[in-house]
Every structure is written in C-alpha cells, then in structure tokens.
Protein backbone atom coordinates (compact mmCIF):
# COMPACT_ATOMS: atom_id res chain seq x y z
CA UNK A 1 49.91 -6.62 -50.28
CA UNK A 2 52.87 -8.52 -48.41
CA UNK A 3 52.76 -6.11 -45.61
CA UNK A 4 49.02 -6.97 -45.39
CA UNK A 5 49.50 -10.38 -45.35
CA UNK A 6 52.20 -10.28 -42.74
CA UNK A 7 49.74 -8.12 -40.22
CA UNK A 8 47.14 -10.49 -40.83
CA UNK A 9 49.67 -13.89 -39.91
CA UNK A 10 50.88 -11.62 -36.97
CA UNK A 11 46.97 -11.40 -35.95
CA UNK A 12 46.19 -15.17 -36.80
CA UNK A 13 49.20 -16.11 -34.24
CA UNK A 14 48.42 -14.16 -31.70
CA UNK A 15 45.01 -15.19 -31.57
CA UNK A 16 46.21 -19.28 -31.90
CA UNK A 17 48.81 -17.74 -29.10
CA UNK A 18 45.97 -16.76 -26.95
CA UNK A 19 43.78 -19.84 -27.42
CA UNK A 20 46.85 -21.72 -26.44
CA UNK A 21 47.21 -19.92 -23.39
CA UNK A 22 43.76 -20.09 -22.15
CA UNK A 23 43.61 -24.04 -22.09
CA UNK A 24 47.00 -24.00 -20.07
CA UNK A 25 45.69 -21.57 -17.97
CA UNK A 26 42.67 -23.97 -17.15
CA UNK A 27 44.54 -27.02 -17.26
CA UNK A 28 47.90 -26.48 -15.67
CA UNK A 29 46.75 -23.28 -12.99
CA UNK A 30 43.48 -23.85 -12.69
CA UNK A 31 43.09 -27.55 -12.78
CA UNK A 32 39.23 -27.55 -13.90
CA UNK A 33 37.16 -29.11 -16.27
CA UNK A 34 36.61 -26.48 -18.43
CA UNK A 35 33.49 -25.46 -17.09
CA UNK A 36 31.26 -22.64 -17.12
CA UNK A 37 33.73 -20.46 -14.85
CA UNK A 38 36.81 -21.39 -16.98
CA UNK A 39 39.11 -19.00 -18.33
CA UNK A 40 38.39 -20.77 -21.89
CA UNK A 41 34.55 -19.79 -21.28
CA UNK A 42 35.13 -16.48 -20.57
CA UNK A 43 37.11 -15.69 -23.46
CA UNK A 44 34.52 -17.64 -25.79
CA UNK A 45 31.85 -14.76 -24.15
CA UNK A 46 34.34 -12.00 -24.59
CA UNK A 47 34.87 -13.12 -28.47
CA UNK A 48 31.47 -13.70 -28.94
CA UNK A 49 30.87 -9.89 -27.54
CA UNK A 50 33.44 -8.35 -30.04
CA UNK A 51 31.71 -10.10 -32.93
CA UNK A 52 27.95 -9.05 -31.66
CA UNK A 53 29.34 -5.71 -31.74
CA UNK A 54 30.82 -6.08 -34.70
CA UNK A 55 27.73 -6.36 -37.02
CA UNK A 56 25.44 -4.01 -35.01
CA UNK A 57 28.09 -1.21 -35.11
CA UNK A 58 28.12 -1.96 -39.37
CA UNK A 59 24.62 -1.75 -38.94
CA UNK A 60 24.51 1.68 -37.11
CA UNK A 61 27.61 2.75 -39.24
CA UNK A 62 25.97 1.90 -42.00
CA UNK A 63 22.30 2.52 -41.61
CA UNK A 64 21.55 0.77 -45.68
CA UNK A 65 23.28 -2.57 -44.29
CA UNK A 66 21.44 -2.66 -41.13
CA UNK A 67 18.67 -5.19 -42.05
CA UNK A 68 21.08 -7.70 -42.99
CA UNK A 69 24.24 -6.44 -40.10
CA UNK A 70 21.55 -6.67 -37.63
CA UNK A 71 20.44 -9.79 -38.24
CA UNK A 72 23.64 -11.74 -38.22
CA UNK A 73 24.77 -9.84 -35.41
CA UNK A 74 21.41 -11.43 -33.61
CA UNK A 75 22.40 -14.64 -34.88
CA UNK A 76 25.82 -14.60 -32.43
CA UNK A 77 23.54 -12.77 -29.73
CA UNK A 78 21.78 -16.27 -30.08
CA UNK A 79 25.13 -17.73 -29.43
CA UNK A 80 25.67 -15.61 -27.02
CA UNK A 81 22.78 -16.72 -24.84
CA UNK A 82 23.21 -20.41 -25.25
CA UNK A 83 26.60 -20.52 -24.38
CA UNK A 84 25.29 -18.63 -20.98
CA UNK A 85 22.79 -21.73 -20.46
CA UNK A 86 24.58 -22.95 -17.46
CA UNK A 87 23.90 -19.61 -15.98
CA UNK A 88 20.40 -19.14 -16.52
CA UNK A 89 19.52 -22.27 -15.62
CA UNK A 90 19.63 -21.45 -12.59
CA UNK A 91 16.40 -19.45 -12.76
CA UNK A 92 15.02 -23.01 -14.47
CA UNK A 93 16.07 -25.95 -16.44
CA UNK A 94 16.35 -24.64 -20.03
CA UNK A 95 15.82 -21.05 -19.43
CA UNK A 96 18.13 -19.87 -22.08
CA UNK A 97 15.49 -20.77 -24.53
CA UNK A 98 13.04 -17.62 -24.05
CA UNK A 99 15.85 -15.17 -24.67
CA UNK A 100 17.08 -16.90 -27.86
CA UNK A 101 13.11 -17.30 -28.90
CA UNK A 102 12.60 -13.50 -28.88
CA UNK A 103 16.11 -12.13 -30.19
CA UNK A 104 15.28 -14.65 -33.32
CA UNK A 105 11.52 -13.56 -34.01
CA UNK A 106 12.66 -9.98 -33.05
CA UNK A 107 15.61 -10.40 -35.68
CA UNK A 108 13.18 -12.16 -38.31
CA UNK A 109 10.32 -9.44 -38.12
CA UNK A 110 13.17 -6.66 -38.29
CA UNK A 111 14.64 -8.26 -41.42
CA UNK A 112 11.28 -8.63 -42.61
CA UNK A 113 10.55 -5.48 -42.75
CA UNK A 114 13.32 -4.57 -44.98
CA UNK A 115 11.74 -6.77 -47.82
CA UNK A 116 13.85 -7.08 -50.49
CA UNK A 117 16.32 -4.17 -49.65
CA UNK A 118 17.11 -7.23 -47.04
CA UNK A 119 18.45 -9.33 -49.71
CA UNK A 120 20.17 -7.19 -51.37
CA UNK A 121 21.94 -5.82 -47.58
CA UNK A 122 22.93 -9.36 -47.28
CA UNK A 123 24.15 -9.45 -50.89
CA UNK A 124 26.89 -6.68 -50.17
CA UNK A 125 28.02 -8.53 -46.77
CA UNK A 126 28.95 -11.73 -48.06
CA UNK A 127 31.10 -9.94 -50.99
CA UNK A 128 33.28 -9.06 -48.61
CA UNK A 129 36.10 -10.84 -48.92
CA UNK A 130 36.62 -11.35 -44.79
CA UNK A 131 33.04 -12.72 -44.36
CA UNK A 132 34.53 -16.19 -45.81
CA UNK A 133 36.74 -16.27 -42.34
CA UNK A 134 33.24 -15.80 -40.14
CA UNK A 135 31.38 -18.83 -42.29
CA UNK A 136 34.45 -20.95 -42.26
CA UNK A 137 34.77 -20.36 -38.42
CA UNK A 138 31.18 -21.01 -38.06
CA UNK A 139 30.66 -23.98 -39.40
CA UNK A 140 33.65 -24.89 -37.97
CA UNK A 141 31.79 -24.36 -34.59
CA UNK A 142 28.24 -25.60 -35.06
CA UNK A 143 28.95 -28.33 -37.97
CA UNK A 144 32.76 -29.98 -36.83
CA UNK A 145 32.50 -29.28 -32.84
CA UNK A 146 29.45 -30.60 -32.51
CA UNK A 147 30.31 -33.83 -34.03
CA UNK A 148 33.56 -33.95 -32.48
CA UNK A 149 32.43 -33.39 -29.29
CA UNK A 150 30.14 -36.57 -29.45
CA UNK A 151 30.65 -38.69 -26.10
CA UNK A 152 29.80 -41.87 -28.56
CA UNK A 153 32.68 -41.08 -30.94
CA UNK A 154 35.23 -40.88 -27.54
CA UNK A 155 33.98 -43.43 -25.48
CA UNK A 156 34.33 -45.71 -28.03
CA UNK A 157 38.50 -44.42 -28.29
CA UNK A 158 39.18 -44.54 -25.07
CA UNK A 159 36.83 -47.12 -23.55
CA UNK A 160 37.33 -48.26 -20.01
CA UNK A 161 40.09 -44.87 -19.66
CA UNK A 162 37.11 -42.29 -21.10
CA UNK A 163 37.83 -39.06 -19.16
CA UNK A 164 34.87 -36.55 -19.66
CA UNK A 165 37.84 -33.74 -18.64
CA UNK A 166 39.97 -35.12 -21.90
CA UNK A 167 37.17 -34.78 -23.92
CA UNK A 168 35.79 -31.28 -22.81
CA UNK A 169 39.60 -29.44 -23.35
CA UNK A 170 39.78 -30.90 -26.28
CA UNK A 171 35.98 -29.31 -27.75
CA UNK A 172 36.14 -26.08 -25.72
CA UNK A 173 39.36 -25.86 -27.51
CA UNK A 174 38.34 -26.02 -30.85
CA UNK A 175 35.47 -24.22 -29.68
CA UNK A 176 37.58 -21.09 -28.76
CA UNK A 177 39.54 -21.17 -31.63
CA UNK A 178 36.26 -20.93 -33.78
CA UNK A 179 34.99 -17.92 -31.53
CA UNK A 180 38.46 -16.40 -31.96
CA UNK A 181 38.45 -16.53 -36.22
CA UNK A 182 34.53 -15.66 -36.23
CA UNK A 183 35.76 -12.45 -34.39
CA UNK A 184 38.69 -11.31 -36.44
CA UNK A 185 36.77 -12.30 -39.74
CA UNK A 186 33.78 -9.69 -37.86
CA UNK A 187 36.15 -7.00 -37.16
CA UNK A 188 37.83 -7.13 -40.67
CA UNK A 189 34.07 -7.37 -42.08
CA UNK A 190 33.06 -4.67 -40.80
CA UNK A 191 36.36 -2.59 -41.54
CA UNK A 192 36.09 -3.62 -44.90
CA UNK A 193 32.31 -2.29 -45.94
CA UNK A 194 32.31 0.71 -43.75
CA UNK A 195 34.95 2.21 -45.66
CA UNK A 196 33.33 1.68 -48.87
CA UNK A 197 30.38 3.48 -50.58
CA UNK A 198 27.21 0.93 -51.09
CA UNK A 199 23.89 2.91 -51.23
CA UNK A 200 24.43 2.33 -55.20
CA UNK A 201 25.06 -1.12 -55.04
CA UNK A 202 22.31 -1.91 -53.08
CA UNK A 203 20.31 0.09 -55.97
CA UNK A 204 22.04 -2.05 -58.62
CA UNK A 205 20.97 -5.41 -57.12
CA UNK A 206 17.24 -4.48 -56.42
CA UNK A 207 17.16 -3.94 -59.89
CA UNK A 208 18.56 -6.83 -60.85
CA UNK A 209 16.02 -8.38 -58.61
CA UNK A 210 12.52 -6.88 -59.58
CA UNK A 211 13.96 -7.79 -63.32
CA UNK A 212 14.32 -10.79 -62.56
C-alpha cells in the first residue's frame, strides 16, 4: 500500500512537473500567447490522445465493457475535436461542429444498442476506484475553467492593465493540468478493470435491474 502510494505521488509530480514546464516553455522560450501552436496545446492534444485511447483499448480489451468504454472514450474524442477548432476553421467558421455532431449520435446509437447491458457496463466503470480522478479532472475542466476563464471576471481585476496573454496562461494552465489528471485517472482506469473478471458482475446488476 505505501509503495503504491509513493508511485502514484512520484506520477502526480511528474505530471505537475511537466505542466510546469510547458507554460515556461511558452512563456519564457517561446514568448506566445498560448495559442493554438503552443507547446501547452500540443500537450493538451497529446493527453487528450492517451485518454481516447484509453477507454477504446478497455473497450476492445474488454469486449462486455465496450458499450459504456466506448462511449466515454467518444466523449474526449468530442474534446478532442473542439480543442482542434482553430484548425478546422480554416475549412469554415465553426467547422468543428460536424465532427463532434456525428462522433456523439454515432456514440449514442452505439450505446443504444447495448440497452440495458449499457447501464450496467457503465455501472462497473465508475466502481473503479481511479474513475473518481477522470470526473474530478473533468469537471475541473468544463465546470471551474470555464468560469475562470471568463474575460468579465478579469477585466474587472485588472481593469485599465487587462492583458488577454495573462489571462490565457493562466486558463490553458489549469486547462493542462486537467487534461494531465483526466489521463492518468484513464490509464489507471483502464489498468484497474482489465485485470479483473466482470462478465458476472455485469450478470449480477442486470438482474438487479429487470427486478427492479
């Protein structure tokens, strides 16, 4: 148990380590604004990528999860394609929209399909004990970013001396550091359920459910 929880702090640091060095890298090398070329960028994509292929590997590894693994591992695709917005608006204003649209319906219909097996996929996946570290780190992204990020909220604390490049390093920042936990919690996630035997689980709770 301690020698777990030392690998994992050794992991944590290394990723707060990395996030850390990506900003300077930007700031103090690269002197940008954090933009869609930025070494903080990038690594959001690459982190993004890791979890993505997190969930659909559980999902091929584990062909009784892959209703539910599939479908949260479309969820960061999603991600994925929003945070390349900049790039494919460059085929038109807002482009980024038609991919998202048809990984979500695809995703939907797929899950769908499972019925209630579905539920019960989804069931075993947040039991594991890592998946609090992805939902933390996700609402972390979406909920507190978003509202950090506000121009409202810093205009109004640094009025006349607002600096659109302050405010961006600071976001992307917490920004990466969200991609970076949602990928460690995806990787331990799926390390965790595919060494474990589920198919009788999964049994279990559909029979809880059609009781019910």
């Amino acid at each position: 148990m301690i020698n777990k929880a030392i690998i994992n702090a050794l992991i944590i640091t290394g990723l707060l380590i990395l996030v850390s060095l990506c900003i300077r890298l930007d700031v103090l090398y690269f002197h940008n604004d954090m933009g869609e070329n930025s070494v903080t960028e990038m690594a959001q994509l690459v982190l993004l990528c890791i979890s993505i292929f997190s969930f659909f590997y559980l999902g091929k590894r584990k062909p009784e999860l892959r209703h539910a693994a599939w479908l949260i591992g479309s969820f960061y695709l999603v991600l994925f394609i929003r945070e390349n917005d900049g790039l494919l608006d460059n085929i038109y204003h807002g482009a980024w929209q038609v991919p998202a649209v048809i990984v979500t319906l695809s995703a939907l219909i797929f899950a769908k399909q499972g019925g209630k097996k579905t539920f019960a996929e989804m069931n075993i996946i947040l039991s594991a004990r890592s998946i609090n570290i992805v939902i933390m780190a996700t609402l972390m992204l979406i909920i507190f970013s978003r509202f950090y990020g506000m121009n409202e909220l810093w205009k109004t604390l640094l009025q006349h001396a607002f600096v659109r490049e302050v405010k961006n390093v600071s976001e992307e920042s917490i920004e990466l550091l969200s991609y970076a936990m949602i990928s460690y919690g995806s990787i331990k996630v799926c390390w965790e359920i595919s060494r474990c035997k589920i198919q009788n689980n999964i049994k279990s709770y559909l029979n809880v459910i059609e009781e019910n």
